[in-house]
PDB file of N, CA and C in Angstrom:
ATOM      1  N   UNK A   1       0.846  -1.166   0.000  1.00  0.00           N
ATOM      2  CA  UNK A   1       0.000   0.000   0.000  1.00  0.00           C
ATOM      3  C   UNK A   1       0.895   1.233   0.000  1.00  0.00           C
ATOM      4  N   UNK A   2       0.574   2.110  -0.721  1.00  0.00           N
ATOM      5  CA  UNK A   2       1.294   3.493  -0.874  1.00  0.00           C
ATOM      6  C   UNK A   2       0.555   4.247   0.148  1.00  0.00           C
ATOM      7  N   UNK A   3       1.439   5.256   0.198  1.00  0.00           N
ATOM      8  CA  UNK A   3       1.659   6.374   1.334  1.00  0.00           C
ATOM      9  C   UNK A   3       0.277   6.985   0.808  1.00  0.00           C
ATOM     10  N   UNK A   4       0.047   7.532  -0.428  1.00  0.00           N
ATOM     11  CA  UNK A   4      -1.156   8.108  -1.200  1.00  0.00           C
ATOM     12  C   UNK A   4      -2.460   7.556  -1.095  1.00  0.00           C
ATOM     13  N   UNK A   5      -2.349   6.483  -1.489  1.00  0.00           N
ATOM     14  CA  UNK A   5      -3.383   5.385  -1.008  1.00  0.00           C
ATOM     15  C   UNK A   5      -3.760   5.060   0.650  1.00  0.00           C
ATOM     16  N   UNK A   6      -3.059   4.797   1.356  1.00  0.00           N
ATOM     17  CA  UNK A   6      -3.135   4.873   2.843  1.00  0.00           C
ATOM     18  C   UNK A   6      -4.144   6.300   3.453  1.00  0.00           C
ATOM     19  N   UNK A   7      -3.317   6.870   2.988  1.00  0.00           N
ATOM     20  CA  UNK A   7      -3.719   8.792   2.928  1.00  0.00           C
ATOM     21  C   UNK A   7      -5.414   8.741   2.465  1.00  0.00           C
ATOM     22  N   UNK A   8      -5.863   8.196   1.565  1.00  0.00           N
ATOM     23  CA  UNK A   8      -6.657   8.736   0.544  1.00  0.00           C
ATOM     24  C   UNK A   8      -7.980   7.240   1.494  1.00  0.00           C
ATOM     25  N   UNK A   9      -7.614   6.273   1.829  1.00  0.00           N
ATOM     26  CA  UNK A   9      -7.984   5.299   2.736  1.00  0.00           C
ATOM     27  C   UNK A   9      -8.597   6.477   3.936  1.00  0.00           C
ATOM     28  N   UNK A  10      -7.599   6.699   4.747  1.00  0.00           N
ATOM     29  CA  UNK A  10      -7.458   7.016   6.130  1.00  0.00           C
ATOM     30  C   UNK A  10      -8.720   8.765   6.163  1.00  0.00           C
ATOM     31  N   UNK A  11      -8.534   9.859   5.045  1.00  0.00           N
ATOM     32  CA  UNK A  11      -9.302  10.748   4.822  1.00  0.00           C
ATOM     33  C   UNK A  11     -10.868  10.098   4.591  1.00  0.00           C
ATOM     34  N   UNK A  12     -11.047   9.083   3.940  1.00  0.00           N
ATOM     35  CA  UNK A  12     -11.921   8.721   3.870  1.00  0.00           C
ATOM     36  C   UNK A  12     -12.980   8.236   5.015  1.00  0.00           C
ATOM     37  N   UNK A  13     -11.904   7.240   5.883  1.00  0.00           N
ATOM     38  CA  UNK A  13     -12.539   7.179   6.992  1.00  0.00           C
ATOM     39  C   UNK A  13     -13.462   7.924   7.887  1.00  0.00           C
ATOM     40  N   UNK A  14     -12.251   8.652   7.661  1.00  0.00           N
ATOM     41  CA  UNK A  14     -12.528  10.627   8.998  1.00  0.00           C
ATOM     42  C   UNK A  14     -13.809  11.362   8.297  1.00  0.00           C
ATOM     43  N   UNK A  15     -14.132  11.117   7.273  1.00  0.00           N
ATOM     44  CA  UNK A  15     -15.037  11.960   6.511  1.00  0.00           C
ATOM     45  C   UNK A  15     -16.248  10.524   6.573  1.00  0.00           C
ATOM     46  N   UNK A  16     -16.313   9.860   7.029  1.00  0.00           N
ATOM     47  CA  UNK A  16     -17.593   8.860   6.687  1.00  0.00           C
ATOM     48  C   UNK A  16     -17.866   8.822   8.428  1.00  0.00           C
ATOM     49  N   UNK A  17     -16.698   8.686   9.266  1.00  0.00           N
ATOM     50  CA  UNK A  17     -16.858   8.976  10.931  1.00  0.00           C
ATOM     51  C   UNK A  17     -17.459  10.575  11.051  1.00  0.00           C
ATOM     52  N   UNK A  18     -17.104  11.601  10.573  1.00  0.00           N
ATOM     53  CA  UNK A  18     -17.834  13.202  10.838  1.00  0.00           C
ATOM     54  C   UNK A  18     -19.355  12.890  10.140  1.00  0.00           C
ATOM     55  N   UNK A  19     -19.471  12.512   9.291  1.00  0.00           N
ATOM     56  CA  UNK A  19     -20.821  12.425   8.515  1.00  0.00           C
ATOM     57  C   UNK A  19     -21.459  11.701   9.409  1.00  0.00           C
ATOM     58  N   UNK A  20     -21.311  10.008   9.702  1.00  0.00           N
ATOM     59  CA  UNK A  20     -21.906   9.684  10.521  1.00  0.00           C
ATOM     60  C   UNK A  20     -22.605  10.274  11.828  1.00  0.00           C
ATOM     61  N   UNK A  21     -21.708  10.327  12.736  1.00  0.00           N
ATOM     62  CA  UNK A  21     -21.471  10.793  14.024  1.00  0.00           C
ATOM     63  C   UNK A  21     -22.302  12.189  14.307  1.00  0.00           C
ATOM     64  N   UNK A  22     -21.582  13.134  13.303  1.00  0.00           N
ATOM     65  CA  UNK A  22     -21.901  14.386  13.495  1.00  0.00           C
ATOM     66  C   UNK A  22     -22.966  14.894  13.931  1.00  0.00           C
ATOM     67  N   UNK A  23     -24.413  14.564  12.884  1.00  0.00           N
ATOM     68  CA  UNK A  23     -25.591  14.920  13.186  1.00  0.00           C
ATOM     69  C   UNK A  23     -25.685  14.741  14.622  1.00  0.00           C
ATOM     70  N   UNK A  24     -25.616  13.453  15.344  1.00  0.00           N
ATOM     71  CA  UNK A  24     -26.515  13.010  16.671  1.00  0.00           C
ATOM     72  C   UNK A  24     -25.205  13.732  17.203  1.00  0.00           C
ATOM     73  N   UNK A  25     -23.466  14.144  17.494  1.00  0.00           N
ATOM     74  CA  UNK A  25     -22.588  14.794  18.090  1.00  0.00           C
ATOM     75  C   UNK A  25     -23.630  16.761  18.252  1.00  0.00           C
ATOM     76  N   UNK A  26     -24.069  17.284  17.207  1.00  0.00           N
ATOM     77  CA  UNK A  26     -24.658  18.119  16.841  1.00  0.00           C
ATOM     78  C   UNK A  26     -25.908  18.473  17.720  1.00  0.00           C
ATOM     79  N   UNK A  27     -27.069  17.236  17.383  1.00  0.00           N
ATOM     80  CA  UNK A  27     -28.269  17.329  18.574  1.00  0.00           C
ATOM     81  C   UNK A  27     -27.828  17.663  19.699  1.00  0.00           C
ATOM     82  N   UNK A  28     -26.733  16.907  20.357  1.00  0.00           N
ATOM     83  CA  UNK A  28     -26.552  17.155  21.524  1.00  0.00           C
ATOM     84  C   UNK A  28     -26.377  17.682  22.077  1.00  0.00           C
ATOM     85  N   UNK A  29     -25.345  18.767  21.363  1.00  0.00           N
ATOM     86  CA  UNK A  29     -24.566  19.938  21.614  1.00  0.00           C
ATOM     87  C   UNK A  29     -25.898  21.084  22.043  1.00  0.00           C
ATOM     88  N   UNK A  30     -26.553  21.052  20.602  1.00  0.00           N
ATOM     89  CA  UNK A  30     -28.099  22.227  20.972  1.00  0.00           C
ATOM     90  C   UNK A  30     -28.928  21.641  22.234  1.00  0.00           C
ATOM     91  N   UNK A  31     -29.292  20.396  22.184  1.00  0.00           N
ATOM     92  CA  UNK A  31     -30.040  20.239  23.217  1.00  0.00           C
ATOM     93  C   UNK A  31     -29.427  20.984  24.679  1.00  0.00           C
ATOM     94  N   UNK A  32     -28.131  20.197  25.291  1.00  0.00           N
ATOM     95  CA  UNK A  32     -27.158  21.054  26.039  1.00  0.00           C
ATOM     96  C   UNK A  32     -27.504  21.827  26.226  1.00  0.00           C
ATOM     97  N   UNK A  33     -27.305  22.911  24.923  1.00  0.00           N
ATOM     98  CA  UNK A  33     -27.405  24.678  24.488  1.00  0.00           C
ATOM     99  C   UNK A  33     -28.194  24.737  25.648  1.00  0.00           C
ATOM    100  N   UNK A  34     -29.366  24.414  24.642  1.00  0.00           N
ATOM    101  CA  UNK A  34     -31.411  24.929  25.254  1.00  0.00           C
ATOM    102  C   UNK A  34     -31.376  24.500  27.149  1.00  0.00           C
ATOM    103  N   UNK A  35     -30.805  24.036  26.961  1.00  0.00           N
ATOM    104  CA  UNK A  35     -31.024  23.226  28.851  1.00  0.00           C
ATOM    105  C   UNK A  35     -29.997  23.792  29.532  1.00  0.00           C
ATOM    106  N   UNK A  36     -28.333  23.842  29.332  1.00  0.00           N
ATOM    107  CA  UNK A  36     -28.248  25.152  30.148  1.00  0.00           C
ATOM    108  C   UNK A  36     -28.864  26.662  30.030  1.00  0.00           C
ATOM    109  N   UNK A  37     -29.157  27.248  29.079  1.00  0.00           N
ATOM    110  CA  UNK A  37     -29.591  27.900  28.925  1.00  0.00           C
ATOM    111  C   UNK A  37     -31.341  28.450  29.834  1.00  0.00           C
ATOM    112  N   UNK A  38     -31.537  27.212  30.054  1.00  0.00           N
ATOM    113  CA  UNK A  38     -32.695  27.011  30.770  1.00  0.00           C
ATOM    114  C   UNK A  38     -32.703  27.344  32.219  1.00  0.00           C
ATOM    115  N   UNK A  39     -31.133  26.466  32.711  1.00  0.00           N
ATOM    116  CA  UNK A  39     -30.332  26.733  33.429  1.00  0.00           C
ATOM    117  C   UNK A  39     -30.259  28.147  34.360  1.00  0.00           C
ATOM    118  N   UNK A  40     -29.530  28.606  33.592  1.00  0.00           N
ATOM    119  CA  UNK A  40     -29.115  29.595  33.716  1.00  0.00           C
ATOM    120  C   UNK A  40     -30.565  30.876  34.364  1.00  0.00           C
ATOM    121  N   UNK A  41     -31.482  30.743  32.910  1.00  0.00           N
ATOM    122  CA  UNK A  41     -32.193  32.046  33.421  1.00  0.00           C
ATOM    123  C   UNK A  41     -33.764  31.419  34.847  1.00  0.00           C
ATOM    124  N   UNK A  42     -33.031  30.332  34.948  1.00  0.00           N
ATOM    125  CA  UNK A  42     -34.134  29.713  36.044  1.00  0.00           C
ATOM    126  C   UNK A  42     -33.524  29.298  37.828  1.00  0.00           C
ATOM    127  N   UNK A  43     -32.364  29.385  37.041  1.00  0.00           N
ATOM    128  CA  UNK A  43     -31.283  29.153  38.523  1.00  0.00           C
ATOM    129  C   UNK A  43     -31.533  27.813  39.033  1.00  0.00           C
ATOM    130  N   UNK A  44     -31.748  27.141  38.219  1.00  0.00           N
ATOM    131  CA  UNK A  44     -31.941  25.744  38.836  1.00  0.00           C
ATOM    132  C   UNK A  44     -30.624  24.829  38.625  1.00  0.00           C
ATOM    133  N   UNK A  45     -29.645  24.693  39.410  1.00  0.00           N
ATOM    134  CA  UNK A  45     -28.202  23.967  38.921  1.00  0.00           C
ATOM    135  C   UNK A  45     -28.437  22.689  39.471  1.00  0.00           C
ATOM    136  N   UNK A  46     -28.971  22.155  38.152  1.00  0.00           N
ATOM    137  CA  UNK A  46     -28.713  20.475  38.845  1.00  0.00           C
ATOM    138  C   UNK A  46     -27.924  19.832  37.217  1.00  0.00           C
ATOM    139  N   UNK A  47     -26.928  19.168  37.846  1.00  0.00           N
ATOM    140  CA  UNK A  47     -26.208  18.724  36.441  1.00  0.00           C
ATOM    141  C   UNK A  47     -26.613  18.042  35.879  1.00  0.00           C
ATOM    142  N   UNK A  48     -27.678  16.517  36.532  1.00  0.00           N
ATOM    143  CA  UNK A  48     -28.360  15.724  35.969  1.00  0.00           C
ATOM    144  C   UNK A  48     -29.231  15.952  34.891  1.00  0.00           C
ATOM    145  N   UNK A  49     -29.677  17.100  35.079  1.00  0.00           N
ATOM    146  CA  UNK A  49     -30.646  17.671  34.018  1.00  0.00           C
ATOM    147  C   UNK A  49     -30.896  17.373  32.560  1.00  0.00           C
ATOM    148  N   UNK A  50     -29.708  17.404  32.289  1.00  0.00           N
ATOM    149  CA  UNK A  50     -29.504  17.601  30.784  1.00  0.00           C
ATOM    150  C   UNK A  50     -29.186  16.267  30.656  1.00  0.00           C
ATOM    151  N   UNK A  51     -29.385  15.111  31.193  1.00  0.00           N
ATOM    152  CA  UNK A  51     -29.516  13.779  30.584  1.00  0.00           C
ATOM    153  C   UNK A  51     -29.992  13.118  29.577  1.00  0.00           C
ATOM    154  N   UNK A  52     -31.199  13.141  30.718  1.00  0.00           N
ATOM    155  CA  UNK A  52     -32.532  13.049  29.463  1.00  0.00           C
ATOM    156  C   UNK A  52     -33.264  13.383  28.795  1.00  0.00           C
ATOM    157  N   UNK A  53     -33.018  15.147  28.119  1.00  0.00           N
ATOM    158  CA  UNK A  53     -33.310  15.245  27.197  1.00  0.00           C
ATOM    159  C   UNK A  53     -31.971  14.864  25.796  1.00  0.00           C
ATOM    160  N   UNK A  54     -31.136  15.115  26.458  1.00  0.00           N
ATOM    161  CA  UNK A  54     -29.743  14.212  25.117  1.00  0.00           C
ATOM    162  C   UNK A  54     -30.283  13.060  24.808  1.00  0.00           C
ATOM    163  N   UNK A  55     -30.730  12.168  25.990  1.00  0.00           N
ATOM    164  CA  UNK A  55     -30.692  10.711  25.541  1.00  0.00           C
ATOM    165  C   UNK A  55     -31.790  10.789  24.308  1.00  0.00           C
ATOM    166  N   UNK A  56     -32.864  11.655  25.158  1.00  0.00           N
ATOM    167  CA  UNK A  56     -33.984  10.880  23.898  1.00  0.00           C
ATOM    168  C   UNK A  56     -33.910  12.178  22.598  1.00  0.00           C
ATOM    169  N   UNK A  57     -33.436  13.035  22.769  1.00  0.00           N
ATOM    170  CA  UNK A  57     -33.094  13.333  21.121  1.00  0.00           C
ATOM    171  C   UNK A  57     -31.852  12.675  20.708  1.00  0.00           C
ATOM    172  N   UNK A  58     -31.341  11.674  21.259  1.00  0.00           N
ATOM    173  CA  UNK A  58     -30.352  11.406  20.187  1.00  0.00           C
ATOM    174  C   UNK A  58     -31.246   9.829  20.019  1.00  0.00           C
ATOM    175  N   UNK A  59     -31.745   9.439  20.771  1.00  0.00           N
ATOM    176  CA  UNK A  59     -32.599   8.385  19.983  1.00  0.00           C
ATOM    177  C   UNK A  59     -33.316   8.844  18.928  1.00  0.00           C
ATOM    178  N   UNK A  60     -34.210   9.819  19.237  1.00  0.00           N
ATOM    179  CA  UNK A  60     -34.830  10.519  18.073  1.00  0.00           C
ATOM    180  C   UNK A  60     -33.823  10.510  16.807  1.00  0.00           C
ATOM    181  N   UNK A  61     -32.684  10.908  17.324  1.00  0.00           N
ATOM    182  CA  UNK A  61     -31.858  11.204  15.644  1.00  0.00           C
ATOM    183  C   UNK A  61     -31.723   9.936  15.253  1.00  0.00           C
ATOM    184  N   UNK A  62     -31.285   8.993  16.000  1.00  0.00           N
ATOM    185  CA  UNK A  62     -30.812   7.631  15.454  1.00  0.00           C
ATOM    186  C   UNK A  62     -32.271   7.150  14.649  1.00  0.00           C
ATOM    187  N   UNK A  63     -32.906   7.227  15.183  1.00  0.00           N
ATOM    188  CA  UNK A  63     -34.176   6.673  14.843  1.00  0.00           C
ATOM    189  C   UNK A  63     -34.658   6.874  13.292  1.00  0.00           C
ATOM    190  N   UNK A  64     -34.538   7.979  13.301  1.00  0.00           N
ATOM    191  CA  UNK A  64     -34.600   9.430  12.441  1.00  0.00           C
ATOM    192  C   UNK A  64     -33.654   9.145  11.242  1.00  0.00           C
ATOM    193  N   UNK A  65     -31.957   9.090  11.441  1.00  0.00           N
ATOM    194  CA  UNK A  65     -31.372   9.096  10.949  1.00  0.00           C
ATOM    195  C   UNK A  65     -30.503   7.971  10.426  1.00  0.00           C
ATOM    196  N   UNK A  66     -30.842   6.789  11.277  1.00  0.00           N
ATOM    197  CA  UNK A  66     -30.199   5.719  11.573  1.00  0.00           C
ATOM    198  C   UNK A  66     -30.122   4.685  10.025  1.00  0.00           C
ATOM    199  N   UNK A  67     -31.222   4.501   9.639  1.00  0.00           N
ATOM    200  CA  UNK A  67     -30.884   3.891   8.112  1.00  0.00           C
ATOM    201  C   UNK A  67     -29.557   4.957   7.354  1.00  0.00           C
ATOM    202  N   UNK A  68     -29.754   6.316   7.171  1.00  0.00           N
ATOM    203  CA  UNK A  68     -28.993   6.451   6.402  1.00  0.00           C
ATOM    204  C   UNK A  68     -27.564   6.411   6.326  1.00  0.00           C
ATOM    205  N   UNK A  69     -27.111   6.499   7.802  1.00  0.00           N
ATOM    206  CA  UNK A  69     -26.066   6.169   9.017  1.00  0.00           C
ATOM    207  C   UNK A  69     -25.862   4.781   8.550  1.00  0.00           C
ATOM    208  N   UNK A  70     -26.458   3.738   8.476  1.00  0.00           N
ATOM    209  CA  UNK A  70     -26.383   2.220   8.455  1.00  0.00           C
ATOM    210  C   UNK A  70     -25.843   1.951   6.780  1.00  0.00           C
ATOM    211  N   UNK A  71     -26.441   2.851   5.846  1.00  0.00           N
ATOM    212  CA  UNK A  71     -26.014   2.691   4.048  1.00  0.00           C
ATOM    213  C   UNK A  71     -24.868   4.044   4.933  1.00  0.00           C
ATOM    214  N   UNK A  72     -24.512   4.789   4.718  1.00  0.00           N
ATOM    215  CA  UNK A  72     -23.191   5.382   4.939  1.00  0.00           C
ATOM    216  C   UNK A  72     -22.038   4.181   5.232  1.00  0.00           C
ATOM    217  N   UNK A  73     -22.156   3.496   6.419  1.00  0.00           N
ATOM    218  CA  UNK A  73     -21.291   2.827   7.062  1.00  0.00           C
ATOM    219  C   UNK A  73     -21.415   1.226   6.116  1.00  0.00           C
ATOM    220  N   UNK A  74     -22.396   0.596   5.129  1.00  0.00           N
ATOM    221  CA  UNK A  74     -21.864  -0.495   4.834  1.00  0.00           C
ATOM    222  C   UNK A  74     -21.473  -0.326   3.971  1.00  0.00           C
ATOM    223  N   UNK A  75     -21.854   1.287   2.757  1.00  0.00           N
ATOM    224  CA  UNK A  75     -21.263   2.079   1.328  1.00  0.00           C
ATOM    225  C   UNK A  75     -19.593   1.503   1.519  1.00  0.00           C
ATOM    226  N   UNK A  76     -19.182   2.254   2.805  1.00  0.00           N
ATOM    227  CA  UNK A  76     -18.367   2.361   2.811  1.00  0.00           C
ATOM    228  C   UNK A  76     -16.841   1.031   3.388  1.00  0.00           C
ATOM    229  N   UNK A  77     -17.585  -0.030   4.402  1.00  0.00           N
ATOM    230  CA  UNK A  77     -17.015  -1.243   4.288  1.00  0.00           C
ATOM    231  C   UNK A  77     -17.684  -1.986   3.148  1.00  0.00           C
ATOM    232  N   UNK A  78     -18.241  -1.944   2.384  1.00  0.00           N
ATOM    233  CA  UNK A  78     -17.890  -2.602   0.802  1.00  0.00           C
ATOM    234  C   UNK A  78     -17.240  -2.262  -0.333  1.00  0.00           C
ATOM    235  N   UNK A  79     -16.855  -0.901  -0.113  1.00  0.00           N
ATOM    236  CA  UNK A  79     -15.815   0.041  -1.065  1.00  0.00           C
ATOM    237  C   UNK A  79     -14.448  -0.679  -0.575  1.00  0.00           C
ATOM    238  N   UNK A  80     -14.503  -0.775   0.956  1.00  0.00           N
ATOM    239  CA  UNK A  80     -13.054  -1.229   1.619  1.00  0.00           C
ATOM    240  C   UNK A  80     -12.669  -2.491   1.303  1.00  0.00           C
ATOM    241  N   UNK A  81     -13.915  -3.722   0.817  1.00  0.00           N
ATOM    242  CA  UNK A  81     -13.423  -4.793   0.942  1.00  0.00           C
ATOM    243  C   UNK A  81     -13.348  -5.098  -0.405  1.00  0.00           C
ATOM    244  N   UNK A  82     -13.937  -4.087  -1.703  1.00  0.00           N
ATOM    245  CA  UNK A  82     -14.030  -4.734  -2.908  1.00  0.00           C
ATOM    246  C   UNK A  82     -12.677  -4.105  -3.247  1.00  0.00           C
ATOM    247  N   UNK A  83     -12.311  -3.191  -2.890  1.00  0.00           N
ATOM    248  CA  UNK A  83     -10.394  -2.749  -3.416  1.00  0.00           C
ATOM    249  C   UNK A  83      -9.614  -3.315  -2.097  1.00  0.00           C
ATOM    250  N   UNK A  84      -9.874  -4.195  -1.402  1.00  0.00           N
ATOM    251  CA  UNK A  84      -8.650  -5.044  -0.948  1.00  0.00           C
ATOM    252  C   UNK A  84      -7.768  -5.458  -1.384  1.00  0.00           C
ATOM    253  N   UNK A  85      -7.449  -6.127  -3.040  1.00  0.00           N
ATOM    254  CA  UNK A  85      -6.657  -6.497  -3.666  1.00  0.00           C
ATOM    255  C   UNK A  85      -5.966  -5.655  -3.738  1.00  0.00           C
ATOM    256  N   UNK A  86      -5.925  -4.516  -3.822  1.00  0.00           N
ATOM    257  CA  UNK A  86      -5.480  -3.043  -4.639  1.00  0.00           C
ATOM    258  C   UNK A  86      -4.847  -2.365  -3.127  1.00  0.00           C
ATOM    259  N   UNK A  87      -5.317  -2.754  -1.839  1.00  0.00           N
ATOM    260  CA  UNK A  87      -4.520  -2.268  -0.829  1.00  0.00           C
ATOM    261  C   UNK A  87      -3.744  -3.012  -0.505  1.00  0.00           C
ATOM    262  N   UNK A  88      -3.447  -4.598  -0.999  1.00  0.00           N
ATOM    263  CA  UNK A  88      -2.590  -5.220  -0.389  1.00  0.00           C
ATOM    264  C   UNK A  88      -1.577  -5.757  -0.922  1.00  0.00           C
ATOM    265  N   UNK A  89      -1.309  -4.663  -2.549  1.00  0.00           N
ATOM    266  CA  UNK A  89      -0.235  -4.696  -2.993  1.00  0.00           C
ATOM    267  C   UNK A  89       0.965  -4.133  -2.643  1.00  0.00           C
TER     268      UNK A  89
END
C-alpha cells in the first residue's frame, strides 16, 4: 500500500466517521445549548438535568437518521473490501 493510497484510505474514513457521528454529536450539543440555557435564566443547577433530554433526542436522531447512518457505514465497508486487492499490494 502506498503512502497516497493509505492517505486517501485514512481521509476517507474521517469523513464517513464526521458524517456519521456528526448529526446526533450536533443534537446534543443544541439540546445542552437549550437546557443550560434554561439553566441559567431559572437558577436551577442540577447537572443531571440535561440527561434526558440528550438521551432521547439522540434516539430521536438515530431513529430518524439511523438507516442512512447504516447505508453510509456499509457504502463504505464494501468500497473497503471490494479494493482489498489493490490495498494489499
Amino acid at each position: 500500500m502506498t503512502q497516497q493510497l493509505f492517505m486517501e484510505v485514512a481521509l476517507r474514513a474521517l469523513y464517513v466517521a464526521a458524517i456519521v457521528g456528526g448529526p446526533a454529536l450536533v443534537i446534543s450539543l443544541l439540546v445542552g445549548l437549550i437546557i443550560s440555557i434554561f439553566q441559567a435564566v431559572t437558577q436551577i443547577n442540577e447537572a443531571t438535568l440535561t440527561f434526558i433530554p440528550k438521551i432521547v433526542a439522540i434516539m430521536l436522531c438515530l431513529i430518524m437518521l439511523g438507516p442512512w447512518m447504516l447505508n453510509s457505514l456499509i457504502d463504505y465497508t464494501a468500497s473497503i473490501l471490494l479494493n482489498l486487492a489493490r490495498y494489499a499490494r
